[in-house]
Protein backbone atom coordinates (compact mmCIF):
# COMPACT_ATOMS: atom_id res chain seq x y z
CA UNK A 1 36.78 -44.96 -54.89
CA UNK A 2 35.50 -41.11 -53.68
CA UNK A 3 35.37 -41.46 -50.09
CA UNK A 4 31.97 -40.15 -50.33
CA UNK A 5 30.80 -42.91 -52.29
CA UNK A 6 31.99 -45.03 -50.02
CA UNK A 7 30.58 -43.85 -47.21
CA UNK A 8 27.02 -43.36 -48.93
CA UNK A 9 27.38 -47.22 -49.70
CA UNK A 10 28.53 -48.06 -45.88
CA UNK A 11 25.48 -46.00 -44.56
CA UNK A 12 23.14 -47.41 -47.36
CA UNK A 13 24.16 -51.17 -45.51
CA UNK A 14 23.49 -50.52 -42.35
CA UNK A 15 19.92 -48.50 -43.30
CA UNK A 16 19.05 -52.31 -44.52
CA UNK A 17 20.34 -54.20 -41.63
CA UNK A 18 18.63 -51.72 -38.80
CA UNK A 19 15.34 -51.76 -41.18
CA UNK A 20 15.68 -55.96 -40.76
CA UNK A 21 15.95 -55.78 -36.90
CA UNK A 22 13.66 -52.90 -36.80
CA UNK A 23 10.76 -55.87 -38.66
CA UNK A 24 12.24 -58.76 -35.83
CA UNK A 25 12.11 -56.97 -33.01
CA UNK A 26 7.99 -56.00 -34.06
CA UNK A 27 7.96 -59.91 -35.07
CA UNK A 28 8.42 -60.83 -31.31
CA UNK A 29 5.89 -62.35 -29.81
CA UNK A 30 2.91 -60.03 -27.94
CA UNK A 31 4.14 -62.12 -24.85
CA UNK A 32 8.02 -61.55 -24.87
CA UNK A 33 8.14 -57.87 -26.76
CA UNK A 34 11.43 -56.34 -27.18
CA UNK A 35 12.62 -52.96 -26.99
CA UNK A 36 14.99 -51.27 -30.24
CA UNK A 37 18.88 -51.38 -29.78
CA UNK A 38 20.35 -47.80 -28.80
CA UNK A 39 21.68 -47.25 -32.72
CA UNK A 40 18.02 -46.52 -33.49
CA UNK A 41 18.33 -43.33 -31.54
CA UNK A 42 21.98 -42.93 -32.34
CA UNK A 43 22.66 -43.35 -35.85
CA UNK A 44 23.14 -40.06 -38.40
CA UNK A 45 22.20 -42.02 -41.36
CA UNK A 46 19.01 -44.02 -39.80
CA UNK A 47 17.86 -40.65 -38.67
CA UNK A 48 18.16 -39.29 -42.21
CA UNK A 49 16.29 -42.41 -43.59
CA UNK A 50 13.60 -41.46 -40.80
CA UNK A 51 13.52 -38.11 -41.87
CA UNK A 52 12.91 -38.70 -45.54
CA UNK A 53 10.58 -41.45 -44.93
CA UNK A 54 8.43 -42.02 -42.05
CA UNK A 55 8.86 -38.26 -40.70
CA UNK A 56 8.07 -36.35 -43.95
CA UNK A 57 5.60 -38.23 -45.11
CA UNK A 58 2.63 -38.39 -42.02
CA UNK A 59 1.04 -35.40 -39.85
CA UNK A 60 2.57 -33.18 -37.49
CA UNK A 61 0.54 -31.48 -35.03
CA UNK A 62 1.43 -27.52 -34.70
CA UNK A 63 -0.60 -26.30 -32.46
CA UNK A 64 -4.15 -25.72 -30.84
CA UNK A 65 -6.69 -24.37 -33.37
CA UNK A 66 -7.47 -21.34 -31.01
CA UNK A 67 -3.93 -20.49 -31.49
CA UNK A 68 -5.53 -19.01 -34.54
CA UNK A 69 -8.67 -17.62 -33.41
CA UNK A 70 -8.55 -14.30 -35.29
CA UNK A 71 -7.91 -13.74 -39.21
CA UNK A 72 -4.06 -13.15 -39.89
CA UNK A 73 -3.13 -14.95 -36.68
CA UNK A 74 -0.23 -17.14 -37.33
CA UNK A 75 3.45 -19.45 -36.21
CA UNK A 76 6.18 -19.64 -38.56
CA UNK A 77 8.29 -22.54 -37.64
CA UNK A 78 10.68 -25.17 -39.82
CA UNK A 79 9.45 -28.72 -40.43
CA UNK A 80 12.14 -31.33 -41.55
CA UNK A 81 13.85 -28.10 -43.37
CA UNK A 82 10.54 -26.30 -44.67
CA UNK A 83 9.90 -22.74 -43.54
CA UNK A 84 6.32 -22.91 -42.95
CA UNK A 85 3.85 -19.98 -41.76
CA UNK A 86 0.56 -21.83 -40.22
CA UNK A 87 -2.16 -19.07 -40.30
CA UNK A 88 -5.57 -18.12 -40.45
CA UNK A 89 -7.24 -16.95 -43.44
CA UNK A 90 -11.00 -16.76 -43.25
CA UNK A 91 -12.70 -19.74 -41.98
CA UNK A 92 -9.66 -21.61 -43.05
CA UNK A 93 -6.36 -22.40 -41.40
CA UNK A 94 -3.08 -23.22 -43.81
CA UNK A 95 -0.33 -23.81 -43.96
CA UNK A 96 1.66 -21.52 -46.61
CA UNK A 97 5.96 -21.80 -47.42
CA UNK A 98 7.34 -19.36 -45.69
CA UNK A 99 9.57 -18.97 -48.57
CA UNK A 100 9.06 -15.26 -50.73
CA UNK A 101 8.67 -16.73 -54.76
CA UNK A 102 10.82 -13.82 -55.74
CA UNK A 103 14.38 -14.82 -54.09
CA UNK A 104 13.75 -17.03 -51.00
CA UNK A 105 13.57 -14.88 -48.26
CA UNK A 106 11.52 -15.86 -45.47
CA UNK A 107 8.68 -13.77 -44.65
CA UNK A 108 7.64 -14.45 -41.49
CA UNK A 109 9.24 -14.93 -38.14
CA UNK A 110 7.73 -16.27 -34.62
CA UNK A 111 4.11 -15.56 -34.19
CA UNK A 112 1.46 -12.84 -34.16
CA UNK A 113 -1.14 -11.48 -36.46
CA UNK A 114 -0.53 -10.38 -39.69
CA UNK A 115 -3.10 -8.32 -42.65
CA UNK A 116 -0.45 -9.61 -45.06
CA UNK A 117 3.45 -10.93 -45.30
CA UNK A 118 5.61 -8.83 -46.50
CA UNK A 119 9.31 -9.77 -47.61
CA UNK A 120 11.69 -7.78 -45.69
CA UNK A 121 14.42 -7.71 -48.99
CA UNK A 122 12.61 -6.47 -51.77
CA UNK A 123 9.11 -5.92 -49.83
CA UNK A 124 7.28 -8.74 -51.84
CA UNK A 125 3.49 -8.67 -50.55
CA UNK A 126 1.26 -11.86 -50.21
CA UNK A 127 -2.35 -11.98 -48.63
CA UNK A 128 -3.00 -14.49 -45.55
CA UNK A 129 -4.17 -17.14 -48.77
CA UNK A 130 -0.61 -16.91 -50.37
CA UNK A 131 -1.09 -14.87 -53.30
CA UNK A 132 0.90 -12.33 -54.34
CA UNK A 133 -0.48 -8.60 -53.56
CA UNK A 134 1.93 -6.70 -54.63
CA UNK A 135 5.74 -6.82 -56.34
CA UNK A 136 7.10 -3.05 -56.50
CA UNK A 137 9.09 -2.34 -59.20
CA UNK A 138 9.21 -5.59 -61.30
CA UNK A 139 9.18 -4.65 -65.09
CA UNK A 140 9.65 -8.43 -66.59
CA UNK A 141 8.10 -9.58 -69.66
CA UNK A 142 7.95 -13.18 -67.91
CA UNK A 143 6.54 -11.76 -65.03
CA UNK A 144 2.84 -12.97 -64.13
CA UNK A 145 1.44 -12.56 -60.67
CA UNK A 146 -0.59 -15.27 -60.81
CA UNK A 147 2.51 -17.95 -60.80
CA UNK A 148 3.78 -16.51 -57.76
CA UNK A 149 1.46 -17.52 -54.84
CA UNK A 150 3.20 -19.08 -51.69
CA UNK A 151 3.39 -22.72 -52.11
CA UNK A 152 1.01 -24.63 -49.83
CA UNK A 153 1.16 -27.77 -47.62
CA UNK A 154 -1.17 -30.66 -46.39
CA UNK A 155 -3.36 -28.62 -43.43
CA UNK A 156 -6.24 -30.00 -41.22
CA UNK A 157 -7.89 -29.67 -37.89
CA UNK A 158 -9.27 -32.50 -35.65
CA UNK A 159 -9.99 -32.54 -32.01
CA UNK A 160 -8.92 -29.00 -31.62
CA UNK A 161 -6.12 -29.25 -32.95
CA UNK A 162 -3.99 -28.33 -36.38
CA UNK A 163 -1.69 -30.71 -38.40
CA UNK A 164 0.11 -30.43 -41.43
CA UNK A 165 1.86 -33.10 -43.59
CA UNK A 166 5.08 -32.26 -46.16
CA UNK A 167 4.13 -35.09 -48.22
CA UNK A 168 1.87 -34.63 -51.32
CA UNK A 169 -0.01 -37.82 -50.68
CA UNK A 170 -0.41 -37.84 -46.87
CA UNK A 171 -2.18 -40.92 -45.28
CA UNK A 172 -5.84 -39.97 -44.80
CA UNK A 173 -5.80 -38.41 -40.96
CA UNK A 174 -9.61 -40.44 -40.19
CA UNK A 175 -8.36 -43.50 -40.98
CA UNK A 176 -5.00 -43.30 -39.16
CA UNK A 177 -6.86 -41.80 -35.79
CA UNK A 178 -10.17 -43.96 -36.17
CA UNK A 179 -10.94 -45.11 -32.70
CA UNK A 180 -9.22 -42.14 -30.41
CA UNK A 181 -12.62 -40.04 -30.60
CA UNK A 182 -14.21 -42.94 -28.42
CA UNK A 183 -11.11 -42.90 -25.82
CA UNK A 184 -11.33 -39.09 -25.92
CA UNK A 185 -14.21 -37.82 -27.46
CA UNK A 186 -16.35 -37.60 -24.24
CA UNK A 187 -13.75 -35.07 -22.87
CA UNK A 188 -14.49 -32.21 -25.75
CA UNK A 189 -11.13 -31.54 -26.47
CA UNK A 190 -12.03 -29.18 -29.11
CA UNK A 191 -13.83 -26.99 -26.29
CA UNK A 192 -10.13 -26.54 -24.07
CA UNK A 193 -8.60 -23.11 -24.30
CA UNK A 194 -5.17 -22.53 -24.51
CA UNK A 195 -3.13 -20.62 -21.80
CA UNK A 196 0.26 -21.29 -21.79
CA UNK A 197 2.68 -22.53 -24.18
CA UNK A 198 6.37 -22.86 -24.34
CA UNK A 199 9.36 -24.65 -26.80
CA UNK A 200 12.42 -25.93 -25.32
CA UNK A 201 15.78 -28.10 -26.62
CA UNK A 202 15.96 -31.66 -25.46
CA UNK A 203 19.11 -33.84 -26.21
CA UNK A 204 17.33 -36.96 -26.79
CA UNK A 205 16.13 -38.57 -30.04
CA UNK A 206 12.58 -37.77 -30.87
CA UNK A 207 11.69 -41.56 -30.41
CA UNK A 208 12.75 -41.54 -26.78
CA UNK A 209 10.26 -39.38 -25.85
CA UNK A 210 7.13 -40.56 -27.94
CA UNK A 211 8.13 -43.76 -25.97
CA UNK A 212 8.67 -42.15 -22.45
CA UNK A 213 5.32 -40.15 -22.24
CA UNK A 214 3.42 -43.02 -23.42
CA UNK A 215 4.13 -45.65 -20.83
CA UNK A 216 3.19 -45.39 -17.26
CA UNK A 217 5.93 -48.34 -16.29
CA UNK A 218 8.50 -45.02 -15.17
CA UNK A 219 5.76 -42.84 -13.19
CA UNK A 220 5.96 -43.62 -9.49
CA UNK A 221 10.30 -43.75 -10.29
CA UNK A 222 10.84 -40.59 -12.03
CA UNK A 223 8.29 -38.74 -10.77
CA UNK A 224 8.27 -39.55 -6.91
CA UNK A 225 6.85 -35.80 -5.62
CA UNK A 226 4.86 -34.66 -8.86
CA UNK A 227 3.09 -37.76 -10.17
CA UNK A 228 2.96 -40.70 -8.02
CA UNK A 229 0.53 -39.62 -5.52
CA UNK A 230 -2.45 -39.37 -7.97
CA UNK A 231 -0.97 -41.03 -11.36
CA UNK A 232 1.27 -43.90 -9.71
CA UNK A 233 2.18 -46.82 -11.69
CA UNK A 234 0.43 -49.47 -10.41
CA UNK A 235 -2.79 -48.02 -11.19
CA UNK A 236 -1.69 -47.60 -14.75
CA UNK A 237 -3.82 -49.13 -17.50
CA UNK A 238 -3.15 -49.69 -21.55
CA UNK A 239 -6.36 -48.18 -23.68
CA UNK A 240 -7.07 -48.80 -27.03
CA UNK A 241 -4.95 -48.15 -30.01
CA UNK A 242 -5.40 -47.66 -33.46
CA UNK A 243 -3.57 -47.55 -37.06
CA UNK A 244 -1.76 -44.23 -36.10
CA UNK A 245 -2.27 -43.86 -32.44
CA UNK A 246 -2.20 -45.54 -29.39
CA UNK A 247 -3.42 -44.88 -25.77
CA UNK A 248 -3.22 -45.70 -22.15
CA UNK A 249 -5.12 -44.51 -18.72
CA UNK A 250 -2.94 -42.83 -15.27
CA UNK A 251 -6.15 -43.99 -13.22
CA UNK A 252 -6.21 -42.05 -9.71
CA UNK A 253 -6.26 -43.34 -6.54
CA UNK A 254 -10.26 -43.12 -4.64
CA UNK A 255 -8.42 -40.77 -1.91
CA UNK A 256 -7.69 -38.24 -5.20
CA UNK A 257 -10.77 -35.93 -6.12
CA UNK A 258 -11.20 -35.66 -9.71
CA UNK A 259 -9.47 -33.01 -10.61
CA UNK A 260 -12.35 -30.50 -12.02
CA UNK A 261 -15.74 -30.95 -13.30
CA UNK A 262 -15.16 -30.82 -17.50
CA UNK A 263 -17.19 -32.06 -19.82
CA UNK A 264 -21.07 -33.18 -19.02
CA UNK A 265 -20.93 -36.01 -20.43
CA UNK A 266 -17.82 -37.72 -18.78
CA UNK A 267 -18.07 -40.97 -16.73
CA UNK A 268 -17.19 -41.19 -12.93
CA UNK A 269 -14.04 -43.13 -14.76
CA UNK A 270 -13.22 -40.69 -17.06
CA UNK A 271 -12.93 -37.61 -14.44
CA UNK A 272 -11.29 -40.24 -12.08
CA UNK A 273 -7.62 -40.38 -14.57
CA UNK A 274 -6.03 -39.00 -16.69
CA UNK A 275 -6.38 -40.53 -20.46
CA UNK A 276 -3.13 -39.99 -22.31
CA UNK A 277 -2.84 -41.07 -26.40
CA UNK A 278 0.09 -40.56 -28.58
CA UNK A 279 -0.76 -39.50 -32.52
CA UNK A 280 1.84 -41.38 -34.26
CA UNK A 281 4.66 -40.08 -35.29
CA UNK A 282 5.28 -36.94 -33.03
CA UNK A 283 2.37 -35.87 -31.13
CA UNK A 284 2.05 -36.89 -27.07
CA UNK A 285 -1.18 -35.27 -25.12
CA UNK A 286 -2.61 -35.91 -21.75
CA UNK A 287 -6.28 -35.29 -21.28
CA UNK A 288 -7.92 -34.61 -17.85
CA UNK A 289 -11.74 -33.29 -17.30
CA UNK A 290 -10.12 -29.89 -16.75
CA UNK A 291 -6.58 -29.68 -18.20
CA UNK A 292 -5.15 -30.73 -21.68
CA UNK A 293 -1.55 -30.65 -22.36
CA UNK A 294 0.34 -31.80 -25.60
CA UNK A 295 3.90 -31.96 -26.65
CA UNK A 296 4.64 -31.30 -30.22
CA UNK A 297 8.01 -32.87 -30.89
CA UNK A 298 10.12 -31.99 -33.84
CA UNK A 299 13.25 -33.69 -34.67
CA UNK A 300 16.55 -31.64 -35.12
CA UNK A 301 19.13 -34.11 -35.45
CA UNK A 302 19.50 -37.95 -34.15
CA UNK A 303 20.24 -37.03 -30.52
CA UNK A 304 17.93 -33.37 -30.21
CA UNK A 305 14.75 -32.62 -30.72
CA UNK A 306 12.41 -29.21 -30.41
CA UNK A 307 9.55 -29.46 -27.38
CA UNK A 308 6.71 -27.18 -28.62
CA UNK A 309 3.77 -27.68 -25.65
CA UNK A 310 0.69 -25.78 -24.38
CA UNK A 311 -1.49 -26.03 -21.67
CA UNK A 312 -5.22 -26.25 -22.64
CA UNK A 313 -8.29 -25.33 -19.66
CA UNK A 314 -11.73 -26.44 -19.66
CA UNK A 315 -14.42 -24.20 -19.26
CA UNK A 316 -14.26 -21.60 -16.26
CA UNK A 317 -13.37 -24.25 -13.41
CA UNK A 318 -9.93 -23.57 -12.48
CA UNK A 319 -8.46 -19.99 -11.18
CA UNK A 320 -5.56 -18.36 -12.09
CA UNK A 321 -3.49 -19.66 -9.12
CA UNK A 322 -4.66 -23.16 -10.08
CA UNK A 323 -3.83 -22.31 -13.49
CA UNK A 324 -0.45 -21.57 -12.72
CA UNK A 325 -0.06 -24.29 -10.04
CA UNK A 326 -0.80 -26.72 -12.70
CA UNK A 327 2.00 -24.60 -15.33
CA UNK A 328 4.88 -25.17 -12.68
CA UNK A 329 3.44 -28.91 -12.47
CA UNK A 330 3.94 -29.56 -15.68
CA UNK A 331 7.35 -27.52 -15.90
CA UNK A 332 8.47 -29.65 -13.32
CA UNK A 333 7.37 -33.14 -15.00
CA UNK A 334 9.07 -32.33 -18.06
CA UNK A 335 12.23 -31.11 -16.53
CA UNK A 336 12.24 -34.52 -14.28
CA UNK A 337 11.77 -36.41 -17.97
CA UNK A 338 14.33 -34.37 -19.63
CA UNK A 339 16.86 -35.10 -17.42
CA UNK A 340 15.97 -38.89 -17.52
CA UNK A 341 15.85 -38.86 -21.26
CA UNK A 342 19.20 -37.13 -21.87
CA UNK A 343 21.21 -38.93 -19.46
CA UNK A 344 20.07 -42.29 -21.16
CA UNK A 345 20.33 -40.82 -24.41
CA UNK A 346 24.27 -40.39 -23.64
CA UNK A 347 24.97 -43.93 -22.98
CA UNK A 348 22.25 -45.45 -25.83
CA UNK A 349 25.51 -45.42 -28.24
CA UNK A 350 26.93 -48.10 -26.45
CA UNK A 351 28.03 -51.27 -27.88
CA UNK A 352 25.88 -52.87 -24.75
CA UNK A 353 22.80 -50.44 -25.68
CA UNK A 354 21.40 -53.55 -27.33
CA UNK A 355 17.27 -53.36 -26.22
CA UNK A 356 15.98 -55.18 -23.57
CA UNK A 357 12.43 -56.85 -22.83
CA UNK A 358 9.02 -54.67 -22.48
CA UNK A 359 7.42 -54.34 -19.23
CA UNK A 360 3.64 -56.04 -19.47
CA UNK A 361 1.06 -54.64 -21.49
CA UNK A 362 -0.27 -51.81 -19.14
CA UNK A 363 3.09 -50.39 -18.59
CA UNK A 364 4.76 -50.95 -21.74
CA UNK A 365 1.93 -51.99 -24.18
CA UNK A 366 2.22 -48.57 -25.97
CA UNK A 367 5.87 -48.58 -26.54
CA UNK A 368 4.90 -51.98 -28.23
CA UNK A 369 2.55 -50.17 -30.33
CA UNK A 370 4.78 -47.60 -31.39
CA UNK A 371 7.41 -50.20 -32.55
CA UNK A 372 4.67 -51.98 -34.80
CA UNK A 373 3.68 -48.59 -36.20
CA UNK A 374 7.18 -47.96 -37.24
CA UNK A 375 8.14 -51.65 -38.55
CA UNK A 376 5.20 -51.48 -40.76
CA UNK A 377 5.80 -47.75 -41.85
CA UNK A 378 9.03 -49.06 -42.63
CA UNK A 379 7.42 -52.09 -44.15
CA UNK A 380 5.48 -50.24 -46.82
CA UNK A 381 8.80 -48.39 -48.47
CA UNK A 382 9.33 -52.37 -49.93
């Protein structure tokens, strides 16, 4: 038999036995939940199931929507293997292919502002909506402008920020984030402006992290100097979840001022934590009453993953010195998780890597969460 048969039929096996234990361990009971085995953030051919399934088919978040403030502002970046340019056109933001219709080129590279995109081999023109402009030279009796705008993906905004989905038939966004605008509407997260943001290589698997930031059961361990003191662990507090999100609260101790004024309409216990929510499957965010910062993760291979986050302020309240006090903060937090994540991440393919028992609901509840999410995203390819 072609050896690559044969492996496609090995792999295909154990996609169906990890998608059984993926449905037990989210069958536990809420009193005794169970963490995945290490193969889940291991295995080349579960990560390609993940890819093609789960991954392609919900939203991504991309950035802040005042990342594309002005007409022709946009970020070309690669999604699951699709060149996409995310950029403003009129009072719209979309998300065009970043692929030229002619031969393939890409067209756009980093981000900036733009009038239009012009292809760099055979200069190819296309306005900020996709369509072609201009195509010098092209004598073609098959030839018809009109055929050739840049293809376009799934592209909405919601609480300030932009997300984009690959798949034709994404699940409606409302439905899958009813309930976070009560844990974080009061904050106005749509009113935060952007001032620092940053991409970085992690060695873990994408799930690693979705499940690190969202539990406050490792705060007061890893983070002894930058956390504790005002998000420790005991203090932490599971919030409400939804169909594709969940949430929990870093309350602060009644020695730690709130840490700036934000929005009016925030209660004493709103300005007194920090409220932090996960938007299943790749988006992580911590919301104060005068700082918002979100991770973007996109998955690279089983054991990397690209780090896009920014730093959002509220209002006028904080300085520049406080501004970049709170930067260094943050660069510090995720260097202390990084270093957490990839040293686990190296021993996860262990035969003993087998997944142990949750922490109680406040300090694990969310990692629970995220494990039902994916059994029953899983669940629905039956």
């Amino acid at each position: 038999m072609n050896e690559q048969v044969t492996q496609g039929r090995f792999d295909a096996a154990r996609i169906r036995e990890m998608r059984q234990t993926l449905a037990e361990c989210a069958a536990a009971d809420a009193d005794a939940p169970q963490g995945l085995p290490g193969r889940f953030y291991t295995d080349p051919a579960f990560f390609d199931h993940e890819c093609d399934t789960v991954l392609r088919h919900n939203w991504h978040c991309v950035g802040r929507v005042d990342e594309f403030a002005e007409q022709g502002d946009y970020l070309a970046l690669n999604l699951f293997g699709e060149p996409i340019i995310i950029v403003r056109d009129g009072d719209a933001i979309k998300a065009l292919s970043n692929v030229c219709r002619h031969r393939g080129m890409p067209l756009a590279e980093g981000h900036g502002n733009a009038k239009r995109f012009v292809c760099r081999y055979h200069a190819w023109a296309y306005g900020t909506d996709g369509v072609l402009l201009r195509a010098p030279r092209m004598k073609n009796a098959g030839f018809d402008p009109k055929t050739c705008k840049l293809g376009e993906f799934g592209c909405v905004q919601r609480f300030g920020f932009v997300y984009v989905s690959l798949s034709p038939t994404p699940p409606d966004i409302d439905v899958e984030l009813a309930g976070l605008n009560a844990v974080i509407g009061r904050y106005e997260p749509e009113q935060y402006t952007i001032v620092h943001r940053a991409s970085e290589v992690w060695n873990c698997n994408w799930k690693a992290l979705v499940e690190n930031f969202m539990e406050g059961y490792h705060l007061s361990v890893v983070h002894p100097q930058t956390l504790h003191g005002y998000t420790p662990t005991g203090l932490s507090r599971k919030g409400p979840s939804g169909a594709g999100f969940t949430s929990y609260f870093a309350n602060y101790p009644d020695n730690i001022p709130p840490r700036g004024e934000g929005a009016a309409g925030l209660s004493k216990e709103e300005r007194q934590r920090s409220t932090l929510f996960a938007a299943f499957p790749c988006q992580v965010v911590s919301v104060a009453a005068s700082l918002l910062v979100s991770l973007s993760i996109r998955p690279l291979t089983p054991t990397s993953i690209e780090v896009r986050w920014t730093m959002s302020v509220f209002g006028n309240s904080l300085d520049g010195d406080t501004i970049d006090q709170r930067i260094a903060l943050w660069q510090d937090v995720n260097r202390e998780d990084r270093e957490k994540l990839e040293a686990m991440q190296s021993a996860l393919g262990s035969i003993h890597a087998t997944g142990g028992p949750l922490a109680e609901e406040d300090y694990e509840g969310t990692v629970r969460d995220f494990l039902l999410w994916l059994a029953a995203q899983d669940a629905g390819l039956n």
